[in-house]
Structures are given as C-alpha cells and as structure tokens.
Protein backbone atom coordinates (compact mmCIF):
# COMPACT_ATOMS: atom_id res chain seq x y z
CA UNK A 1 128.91 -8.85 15.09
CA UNK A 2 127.49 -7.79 18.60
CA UNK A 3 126.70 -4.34 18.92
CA UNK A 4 128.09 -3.01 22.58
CA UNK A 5 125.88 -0.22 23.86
CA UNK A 6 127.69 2.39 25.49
CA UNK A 7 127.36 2.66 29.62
CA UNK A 8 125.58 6.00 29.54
CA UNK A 9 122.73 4.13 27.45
CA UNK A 10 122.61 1.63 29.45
CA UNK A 11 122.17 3.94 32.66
CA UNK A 12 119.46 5.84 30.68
CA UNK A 13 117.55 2.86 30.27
CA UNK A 14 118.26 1.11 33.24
CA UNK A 15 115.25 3.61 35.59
CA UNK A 16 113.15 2.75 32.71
CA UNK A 17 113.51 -1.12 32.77
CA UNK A 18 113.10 -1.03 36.41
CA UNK A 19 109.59 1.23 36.64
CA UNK A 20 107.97 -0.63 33.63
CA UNK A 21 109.08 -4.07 35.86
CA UNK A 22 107.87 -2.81 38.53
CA UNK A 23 104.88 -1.28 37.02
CA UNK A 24 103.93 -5.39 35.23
CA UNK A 25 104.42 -6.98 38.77
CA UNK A 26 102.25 -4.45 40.67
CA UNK A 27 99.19 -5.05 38.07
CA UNK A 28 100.16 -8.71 38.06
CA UNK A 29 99.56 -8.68 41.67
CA UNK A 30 96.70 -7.23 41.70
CA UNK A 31 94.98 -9.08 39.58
CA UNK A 32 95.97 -12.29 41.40
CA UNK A 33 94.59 -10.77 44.88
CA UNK A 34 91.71 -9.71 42.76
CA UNK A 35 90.85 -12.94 41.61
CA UNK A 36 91.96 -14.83 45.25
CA UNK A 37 89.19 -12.36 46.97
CA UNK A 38 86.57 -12.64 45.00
CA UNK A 39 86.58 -16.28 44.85
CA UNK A 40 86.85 -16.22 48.66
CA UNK A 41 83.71 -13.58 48.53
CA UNK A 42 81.90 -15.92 46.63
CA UNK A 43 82.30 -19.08 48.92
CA UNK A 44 81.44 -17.24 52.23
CA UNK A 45 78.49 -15.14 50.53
CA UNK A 46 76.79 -18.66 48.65
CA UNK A 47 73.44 -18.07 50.18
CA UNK A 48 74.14 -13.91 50.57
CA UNK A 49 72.09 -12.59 47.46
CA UNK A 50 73.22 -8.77 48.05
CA UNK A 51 76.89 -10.25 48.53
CA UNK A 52 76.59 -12.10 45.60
CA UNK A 53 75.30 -9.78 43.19
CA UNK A 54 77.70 -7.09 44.25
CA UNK A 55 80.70 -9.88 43.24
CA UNK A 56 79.05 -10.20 40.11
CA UNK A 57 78.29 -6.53 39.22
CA UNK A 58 81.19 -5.24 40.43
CA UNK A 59 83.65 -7.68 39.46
CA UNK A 60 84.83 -6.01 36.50
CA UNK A 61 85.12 -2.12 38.11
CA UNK A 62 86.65 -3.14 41.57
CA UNK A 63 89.42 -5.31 39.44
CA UNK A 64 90.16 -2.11 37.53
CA UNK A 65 90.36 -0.05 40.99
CA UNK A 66 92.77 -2.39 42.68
CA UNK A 67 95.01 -2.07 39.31
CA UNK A 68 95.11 1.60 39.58
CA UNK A 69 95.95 1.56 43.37
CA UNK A 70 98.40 -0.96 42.45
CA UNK A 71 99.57 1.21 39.78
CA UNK A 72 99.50 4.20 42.38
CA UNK A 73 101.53 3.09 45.07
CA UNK A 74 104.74 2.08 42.81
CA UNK A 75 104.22 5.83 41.68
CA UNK A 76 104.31 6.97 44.89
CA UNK A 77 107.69 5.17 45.68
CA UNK A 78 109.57 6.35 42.64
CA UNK A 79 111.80 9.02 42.80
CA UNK A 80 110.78 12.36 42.52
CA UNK A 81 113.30 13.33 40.09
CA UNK A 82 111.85 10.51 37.49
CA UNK A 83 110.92 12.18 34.51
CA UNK A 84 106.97 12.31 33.36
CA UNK A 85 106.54 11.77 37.31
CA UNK A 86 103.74 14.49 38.03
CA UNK A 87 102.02 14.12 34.64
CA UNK A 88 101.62 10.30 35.41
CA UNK A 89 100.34 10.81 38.95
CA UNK A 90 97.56 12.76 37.93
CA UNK A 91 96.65 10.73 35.00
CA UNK A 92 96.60 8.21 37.49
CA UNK A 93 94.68 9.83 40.30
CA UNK A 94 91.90 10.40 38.06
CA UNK A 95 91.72 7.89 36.60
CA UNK A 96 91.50 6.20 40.22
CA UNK A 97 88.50 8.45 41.15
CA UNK A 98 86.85 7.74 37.98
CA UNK A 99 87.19 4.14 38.37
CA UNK A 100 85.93 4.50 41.98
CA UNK A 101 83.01 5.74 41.33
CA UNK A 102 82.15 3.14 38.53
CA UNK A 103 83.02 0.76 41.22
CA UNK A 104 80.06 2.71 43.29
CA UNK A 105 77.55 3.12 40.49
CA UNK A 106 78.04 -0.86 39.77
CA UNK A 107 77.77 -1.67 43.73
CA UNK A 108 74.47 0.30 43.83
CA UNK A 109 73.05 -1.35 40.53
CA UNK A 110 73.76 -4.83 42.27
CA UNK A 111 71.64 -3.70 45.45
CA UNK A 112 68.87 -2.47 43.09
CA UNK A 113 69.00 -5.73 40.97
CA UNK A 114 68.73 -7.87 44.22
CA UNK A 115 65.92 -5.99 45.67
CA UNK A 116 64.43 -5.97 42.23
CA UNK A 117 65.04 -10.12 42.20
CA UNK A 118 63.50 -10.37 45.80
CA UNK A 119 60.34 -8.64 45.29
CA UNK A 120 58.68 -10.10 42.37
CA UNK A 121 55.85 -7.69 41.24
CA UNK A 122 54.10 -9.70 38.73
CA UNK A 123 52.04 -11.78 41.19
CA UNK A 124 48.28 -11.44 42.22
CA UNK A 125 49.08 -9.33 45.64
CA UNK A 126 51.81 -7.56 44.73
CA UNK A 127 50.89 -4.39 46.46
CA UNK A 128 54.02 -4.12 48.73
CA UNK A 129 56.15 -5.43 45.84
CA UNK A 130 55.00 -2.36 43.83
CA UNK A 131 56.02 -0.12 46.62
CA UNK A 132 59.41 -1.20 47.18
CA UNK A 133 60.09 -1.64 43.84
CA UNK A 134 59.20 2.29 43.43
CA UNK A 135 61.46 3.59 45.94
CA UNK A 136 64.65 1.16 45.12
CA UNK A 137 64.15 2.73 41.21
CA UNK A 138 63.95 6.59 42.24
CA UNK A 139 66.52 6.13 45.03
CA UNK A 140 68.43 4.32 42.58
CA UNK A 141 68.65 6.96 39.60
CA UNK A 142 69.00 10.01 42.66
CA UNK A 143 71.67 7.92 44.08
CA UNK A 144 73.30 8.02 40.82
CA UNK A 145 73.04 11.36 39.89
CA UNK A 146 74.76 12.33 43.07
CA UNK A 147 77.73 9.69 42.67
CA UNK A 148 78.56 11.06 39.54
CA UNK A 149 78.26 14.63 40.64
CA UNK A 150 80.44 13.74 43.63
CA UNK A 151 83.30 12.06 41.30
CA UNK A 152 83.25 14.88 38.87
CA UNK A 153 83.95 17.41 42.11
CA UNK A 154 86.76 15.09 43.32
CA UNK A 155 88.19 14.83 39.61
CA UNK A 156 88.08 19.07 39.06
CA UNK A 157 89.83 19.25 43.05
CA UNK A 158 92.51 16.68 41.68
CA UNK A 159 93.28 18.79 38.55
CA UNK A 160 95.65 21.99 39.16
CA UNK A 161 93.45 24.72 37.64
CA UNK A 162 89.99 23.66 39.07
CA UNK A 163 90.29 25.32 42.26
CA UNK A 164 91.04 28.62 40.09
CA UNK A 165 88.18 27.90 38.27
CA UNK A 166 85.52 27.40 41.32
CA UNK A 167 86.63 30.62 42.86
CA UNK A 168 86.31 32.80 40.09
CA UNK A 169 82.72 31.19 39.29
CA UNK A 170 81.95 31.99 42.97
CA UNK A 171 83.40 34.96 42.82
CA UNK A 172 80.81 35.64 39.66
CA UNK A 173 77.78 33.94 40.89
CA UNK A 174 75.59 37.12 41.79
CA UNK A 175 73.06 37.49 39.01
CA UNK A 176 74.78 34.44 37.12
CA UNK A 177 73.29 32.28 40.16
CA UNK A 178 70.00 33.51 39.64
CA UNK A 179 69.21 33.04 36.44
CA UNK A 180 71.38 29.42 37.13
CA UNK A 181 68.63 28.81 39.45
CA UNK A 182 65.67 30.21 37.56
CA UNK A 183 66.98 28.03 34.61
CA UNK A 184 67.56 24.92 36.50
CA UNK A 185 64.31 25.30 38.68
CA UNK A 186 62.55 22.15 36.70
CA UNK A 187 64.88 20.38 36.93
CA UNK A 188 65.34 20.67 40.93
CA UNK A 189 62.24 20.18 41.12
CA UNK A 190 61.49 17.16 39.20
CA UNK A 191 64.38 15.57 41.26
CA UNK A 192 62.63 16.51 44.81
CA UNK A 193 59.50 15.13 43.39
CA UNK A 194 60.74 12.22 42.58
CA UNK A 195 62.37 12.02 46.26
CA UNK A 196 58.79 12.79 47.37
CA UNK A 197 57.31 10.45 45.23
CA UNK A 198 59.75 7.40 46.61
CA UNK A 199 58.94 7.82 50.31
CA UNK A 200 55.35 9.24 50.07
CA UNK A 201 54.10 6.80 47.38
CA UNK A 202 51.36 8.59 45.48
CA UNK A 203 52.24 6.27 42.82
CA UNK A 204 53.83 3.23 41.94
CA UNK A 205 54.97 0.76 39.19
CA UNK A 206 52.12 -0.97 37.76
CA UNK A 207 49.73 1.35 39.28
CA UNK A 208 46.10 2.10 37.65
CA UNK A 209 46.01 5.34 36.83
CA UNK A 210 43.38 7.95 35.64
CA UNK A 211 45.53 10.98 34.06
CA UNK A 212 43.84 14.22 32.11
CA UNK A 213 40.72 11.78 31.41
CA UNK A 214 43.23 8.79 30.08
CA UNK A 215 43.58 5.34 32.19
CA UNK A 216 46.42 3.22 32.12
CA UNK A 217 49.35 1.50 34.22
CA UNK A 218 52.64 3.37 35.56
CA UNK A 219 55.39 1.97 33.26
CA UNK A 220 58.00 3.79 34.18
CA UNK A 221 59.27 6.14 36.92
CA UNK A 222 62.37 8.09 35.52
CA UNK A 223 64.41 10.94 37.51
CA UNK A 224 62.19 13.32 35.07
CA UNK A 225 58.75 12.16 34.26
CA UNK A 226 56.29 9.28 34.40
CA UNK A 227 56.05 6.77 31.71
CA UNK A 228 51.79 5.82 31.77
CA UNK A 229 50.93 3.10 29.69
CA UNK A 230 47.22 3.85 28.48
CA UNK A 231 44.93 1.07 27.47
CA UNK A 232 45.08 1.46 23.83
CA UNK A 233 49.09 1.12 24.38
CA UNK A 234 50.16 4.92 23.77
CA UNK A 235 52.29 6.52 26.29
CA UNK A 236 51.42 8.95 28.02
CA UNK A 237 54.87 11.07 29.60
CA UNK A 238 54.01 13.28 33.07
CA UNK A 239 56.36 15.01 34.81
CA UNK A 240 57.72 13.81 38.03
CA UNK A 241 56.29 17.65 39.76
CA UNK A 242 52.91 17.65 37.86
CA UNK A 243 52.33 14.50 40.36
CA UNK A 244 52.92 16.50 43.23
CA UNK A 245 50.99 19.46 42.55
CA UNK A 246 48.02 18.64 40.87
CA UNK A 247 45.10 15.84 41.90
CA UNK A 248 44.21 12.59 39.82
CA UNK A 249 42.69 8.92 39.97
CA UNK A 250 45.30 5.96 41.88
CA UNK A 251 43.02 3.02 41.41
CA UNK A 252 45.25 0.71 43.13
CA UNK A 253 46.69 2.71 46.09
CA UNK A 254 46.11 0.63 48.73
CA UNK A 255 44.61 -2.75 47.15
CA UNK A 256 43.79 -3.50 43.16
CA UNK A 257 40.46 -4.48 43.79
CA UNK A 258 37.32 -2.10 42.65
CA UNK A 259 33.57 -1.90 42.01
CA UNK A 260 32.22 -2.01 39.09
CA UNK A 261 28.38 -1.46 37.75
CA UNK A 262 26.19 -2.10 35.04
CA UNK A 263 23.15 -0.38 34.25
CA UNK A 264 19.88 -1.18 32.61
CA UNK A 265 16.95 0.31 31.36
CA UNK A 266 13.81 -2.03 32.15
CA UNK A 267 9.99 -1.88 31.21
CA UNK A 268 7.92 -1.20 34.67
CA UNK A 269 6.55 -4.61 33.58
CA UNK A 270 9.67 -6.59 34.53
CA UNK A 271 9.84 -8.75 37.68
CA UNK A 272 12.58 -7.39 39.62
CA UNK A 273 12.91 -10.39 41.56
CA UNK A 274 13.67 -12.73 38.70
CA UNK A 275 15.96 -10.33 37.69
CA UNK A 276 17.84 -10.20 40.69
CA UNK A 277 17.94 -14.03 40.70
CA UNK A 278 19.48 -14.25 37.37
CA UNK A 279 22.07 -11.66 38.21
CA UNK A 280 22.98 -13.24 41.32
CA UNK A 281 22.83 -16.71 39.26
CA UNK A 282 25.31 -15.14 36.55
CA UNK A 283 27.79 -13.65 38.91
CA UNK A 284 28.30 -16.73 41.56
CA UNK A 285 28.76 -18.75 37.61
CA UNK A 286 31.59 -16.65 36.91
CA UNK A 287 34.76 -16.76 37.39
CA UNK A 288 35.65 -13.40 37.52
CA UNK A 289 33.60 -12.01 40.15
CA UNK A 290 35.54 -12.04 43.29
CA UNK A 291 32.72 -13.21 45.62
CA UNK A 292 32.61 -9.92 47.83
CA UNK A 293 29.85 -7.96 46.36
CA UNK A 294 26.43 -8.53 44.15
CA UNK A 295 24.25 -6.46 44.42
CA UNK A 296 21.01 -4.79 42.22
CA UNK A 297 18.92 -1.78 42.87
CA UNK A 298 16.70 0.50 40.83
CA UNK A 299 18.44 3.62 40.99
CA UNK A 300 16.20 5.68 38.88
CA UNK A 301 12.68 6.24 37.29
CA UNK A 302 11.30 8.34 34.57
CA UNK A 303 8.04 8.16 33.23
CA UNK A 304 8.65 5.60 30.48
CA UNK A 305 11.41 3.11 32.26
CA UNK A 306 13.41 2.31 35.19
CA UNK A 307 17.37 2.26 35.78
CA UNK A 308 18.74 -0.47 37.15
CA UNK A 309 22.25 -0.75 38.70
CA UNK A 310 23.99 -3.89 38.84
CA UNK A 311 26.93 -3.89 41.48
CA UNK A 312 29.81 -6.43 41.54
CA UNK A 313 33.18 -6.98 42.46
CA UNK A 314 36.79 -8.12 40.69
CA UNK A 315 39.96 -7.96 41.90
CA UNK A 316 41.35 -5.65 39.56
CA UNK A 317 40.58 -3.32 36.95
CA UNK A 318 40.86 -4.79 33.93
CA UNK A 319 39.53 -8.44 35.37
CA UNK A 320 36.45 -5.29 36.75
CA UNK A 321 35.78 -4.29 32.93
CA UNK A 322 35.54 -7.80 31.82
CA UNK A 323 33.36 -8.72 34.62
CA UNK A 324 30.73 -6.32 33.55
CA UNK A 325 30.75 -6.70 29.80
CA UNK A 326 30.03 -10.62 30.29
CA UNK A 327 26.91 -9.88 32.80
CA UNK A 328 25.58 -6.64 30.66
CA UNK A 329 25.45 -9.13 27.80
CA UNK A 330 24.05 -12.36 30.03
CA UNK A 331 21.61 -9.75 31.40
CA UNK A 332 20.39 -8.16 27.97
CA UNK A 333 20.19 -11.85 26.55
CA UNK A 334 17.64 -13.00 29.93
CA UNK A 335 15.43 -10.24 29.35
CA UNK A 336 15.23 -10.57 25.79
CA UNK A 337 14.59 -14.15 26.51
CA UNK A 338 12.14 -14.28 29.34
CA UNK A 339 10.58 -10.78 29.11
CA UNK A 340 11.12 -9.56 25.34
CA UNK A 341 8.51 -6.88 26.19
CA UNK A 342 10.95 -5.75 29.20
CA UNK A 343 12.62 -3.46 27.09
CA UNK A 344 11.40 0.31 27.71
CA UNK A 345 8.09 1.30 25.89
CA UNK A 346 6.23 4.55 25.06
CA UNK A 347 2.60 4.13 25.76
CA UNK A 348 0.00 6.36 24.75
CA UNK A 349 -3.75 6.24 25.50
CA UNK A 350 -6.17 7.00 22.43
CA UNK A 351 -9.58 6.71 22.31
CA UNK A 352 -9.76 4.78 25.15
CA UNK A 353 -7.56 2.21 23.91
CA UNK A 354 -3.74 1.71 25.41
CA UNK A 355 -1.21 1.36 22.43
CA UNK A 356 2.44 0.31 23.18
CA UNK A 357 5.41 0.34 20.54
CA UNK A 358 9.04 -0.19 21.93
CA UNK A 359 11.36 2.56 21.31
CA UNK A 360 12.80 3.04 17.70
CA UNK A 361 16.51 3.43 19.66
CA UNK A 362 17.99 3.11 22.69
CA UNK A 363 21.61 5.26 23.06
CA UNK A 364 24.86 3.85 24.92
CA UNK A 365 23.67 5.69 28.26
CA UNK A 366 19.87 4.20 28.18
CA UNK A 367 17.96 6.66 27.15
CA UNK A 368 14.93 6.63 24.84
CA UNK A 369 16.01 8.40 21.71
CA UNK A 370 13.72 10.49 20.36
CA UNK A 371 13.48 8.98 16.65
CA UNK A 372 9.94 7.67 17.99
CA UNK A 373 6.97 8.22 15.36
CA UNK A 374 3.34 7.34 16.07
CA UNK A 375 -0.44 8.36 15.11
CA UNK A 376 -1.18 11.93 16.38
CA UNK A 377 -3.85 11.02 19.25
CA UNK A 378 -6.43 12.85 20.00
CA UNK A 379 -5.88 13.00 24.00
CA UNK A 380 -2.65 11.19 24.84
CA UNK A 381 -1.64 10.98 28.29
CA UNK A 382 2.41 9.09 28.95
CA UNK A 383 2.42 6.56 31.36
C-alpha cells in the first residue's frame, strides 16, 4: 500500500529538494568549466613552462576555488528567509578564502619549481644559477609567510567577533606591544636577514664556506637559519642574522676557483731549478690543475733548511685540495728519488771535520723537531 505524504510535508521538503539540486548542478558545473579551461590552458601554454607548471600545481586548489564560488553564488540567490542561511554563508566564505590562498601558495610553488627547473645548479659554472636559485628560495618561504598571514586576517575580518577582538587587543597593546616586540625581535630579524640575504647575496646555495673555523657548502637557506654542510658531513645550523652581522670566509662569491699551495722543507743542497722543472712537469701532467697558475718560490730560510712554496691553481675547492695532495706526494717522492740527501740536515763542525745526520723528525708544518741526539762537540758551529 502507497503511503501519501501529506501537502505540508511535501512543501517542507520541496525548498530543500530545490537548494540541494541546485547546490549538485552548480558544483557539477564547475567542475566541467574547470576541466574545459585547463585543458584549453594547457594547449595554448605547450611551450609556456611557468604556464604549465602553474596548471599542474594548481590544478587541484583552483578546482576547489571555482566549487566554492560555485557553491557561493547559489547561496547568494537563495532566499533570505531559508533556514541555516547565515551559518552556511560563512562556512562558505571561509572556506573560499582559505581555499584562495592555497590556490596562491600552490601558484607561487609552481613559479619557484620552474625557476628552480630553468636554472640547473649542478653544472661546472653555475655561479649565476646559485644566485638565482638563492633569492627564488628566500622570496619563496617570505612570500609564503605573508600569504598565509594575509588569509588568516581576511578569515578573522569574515568572522563576526574578530573585529571585537582586534580592537580590544589594540586597545591593550601599550606594554603588551613591547614585550610582543622584544619577544618577537629574532624572529623579525631573521626574516629581514633573510630579505637581505636574497637581494644582497653574501651567500648562496652550494657556496664554500668558512664558519667559526669549520668549511663546508651552504645546504640550505631556511626563513630561520643556514643549513652548512661541513666536510666531514655534520651540519652546521647559523642563523639567518648572525650572517649579517658578523664577518666570515665565501670562497666562491664571485667564481669557485682558488689558489692553493704546498710547502716544502729542502736541504740548501737541492737544485732549485730541477725542482722547479719537476713541479712544472707534474702540474701541466695533471688533470686537475686548471692551467692558470704554477708557480715555486723559496719563501723562507733558517739556518738548517729552506721553505719552499709551491703555487697552483683548480677550479674549485675541493678539486684545489686534491690538486695539492697529489703534487706534495709527486714532489716528496722526486726528492727522495733524485736528491735523498735533500731532506733538511743538522750539520755540526768538530774537530775540523763536517758531520751531517738528517733530522730524527720532521712535524706536519716542516719544522725540525727537536728529538735530534748527537756527540757533544767540542766547538760546534750550525750551518
């Protein structure tokens, strides 16, 4: 048997039927415009890589904005008498400005990414990659932090009792504001610095670094510190300010390439021009040296041995400190091999006799240690 509803039923329901209709065809709609625009996006942007990113990082958010507006306007031409009216409008309003500014925040990723994609930084010259790829990261993360500041202010204006609220903080802000300020101080000024730090360029990614004695790369360039990657792969975290305000070591500030020098202790008794042709033959053998500078000179004298410095040239770093590890050891092995008596000697006169006896010990910086033991002479006189 049919059950008849009766006709006030039927007229309760009836406003109902018609807003949640409504309601299906306005999302249906938009999601058919949605998909009919960015497919013509796509075909006119083919060869657009901003244009194209920003369809495919945005797709998602700007589907879920045109929904909501969509959604908004069929609230906006129902009756103001409709029950749940006001309590759905302002659901729906905020949700609209949070949605917007995903929308933003996605749009700004996608012109990151694409710079990002554009500029390459792990090439040889990749100096002006470095820099642009600094500045797109901190105005990135600032830009941000200010879009989602901005929606949260439009989202507390939209609610009814956050314009209450803002006055009576104003109307409290005397001391409350200044310890607000002396509180928040670091933080303000870790986010100028890192404004600073995009446009000025004291630093950059990938950068060569020499920070409280430690070397190592810029990782990392956050809206609060600086990841450093020392050699021995610790991390070591600096904040953004510390950057601004105090002095230290960019290796690679304006082009990766560097000096780097060996030195050597040598007996008086070495040809220096032998040496210099075996440096010079070692250095135009490697691969590593650069071609830009080799050069020796005896930097130094003391009354048993002389210093000498042996100059060359890399094109980074790292490629520097390989460089000169391979021609300290080619070096050491020539002189052993040509001139084993080239190493530094203490020689004593005694009795009218000259008596030589290399060194007992050398120490990493070349000099003569003093673990030397010999016959007490009776006049001795140090050459």
């Amino acid at each position: 048997m049919d059950a008849i509803l009766p006709e006030n039923v039927l007229a309760l329901a009836r406003p109902w039927l018609l807003f949640g209709a409504a309601i299906v065809v306005a999302l249906l709609a938009a999601f058919v415009i949605h998909r009919m625009l960015i497919a013509v996006l796509r075909r006119l942007a083919r060869r657009k890589p901003f244009t194209t990113a920003m369809t495919r990082y945005a797709y998602r958010a700007s589907q879920v904005v045109l929904m909501l507006v969509a959604v908004r306007m069929v609230l906006s031409g129902t009756p103001e008498d409709f029950p749940f009216l006001v309590g759905a409008s302002y659901v729906v309003s905020v949700s609209l400005i949070l949605a917007m500014t995903w929308l933003v925040h996605r749009c700004v990723h996608a012109i990151s990414a694409t710079v990002v994609t554009l500029n390459p930084y792990d090439v040889v010259d990749n100096l002006r990659a470095r820099r642009i790829l600094t500045q797109t990261r901190v105005l990135t993360r600032s830009a941000h932090f200010i879009i989602a500041l901005l929606g949260l202010s439009f989202v507390l204006l939209t609610l009814p009792g956050a314009r209450q609220f803002g006055a009576s903080l104003l109307a409290s802000a005397g001391v409350a504001g200044l310890v607000a300020g002396i509180a928040a101080r670091p933080v303000l000024g870790n986010f100028i610095a890192g404004l600073q730090i995009a446009f000025t360029q004291p630093i950059r990614i990938d950068d060569v670094l020499i920070v409280q004695g430690e070397w190592g790369r810029v990782e990392e360039i956050t809206g609060a510190f600086v990841v450093v990657r020392i050699w021995d792969e610790r991390r070591l975290i600096v904040p953004l300010q510390w950057f601004i305000e105090n002095p230290f070591e960019n290796w690679t500030h304006t082009s990766s390439t560097i000096l780097g020098t060996v030195f050597l202790w040598l007996d008086f008794s070495v040809p220096l021009d032998k040496v210099r042709a075996e440096f010079e033959r070692v250095c135009h053998a490697n691969a590593l040296w650069d071609q830009r500078v080799c050069v020796m000179h005896v930097v130094d004298t003391t009354d048993r041995a002389m210093q000498i410095r042996l100059l060359v040239s890399a094109i980074d770093s790292g490629t520097a400190f390989e460089l000169r590890c391979q021609i300290r050891e080619a070096m050491l092995s020539f002189v052993a091999a040509r001139y084993p008596e080239g190493l530094p000697r203490v020689r004593a006169e005694m009795s009218g006799q000259v008596s030589s006896q290399a060194p007992a010990d050398i120490d990493g910086t070349g000099r003569i240690a003093d673990a030397y033991s010999a016959p007490t002479p009776k006049a001795s006189k140090f050459a």
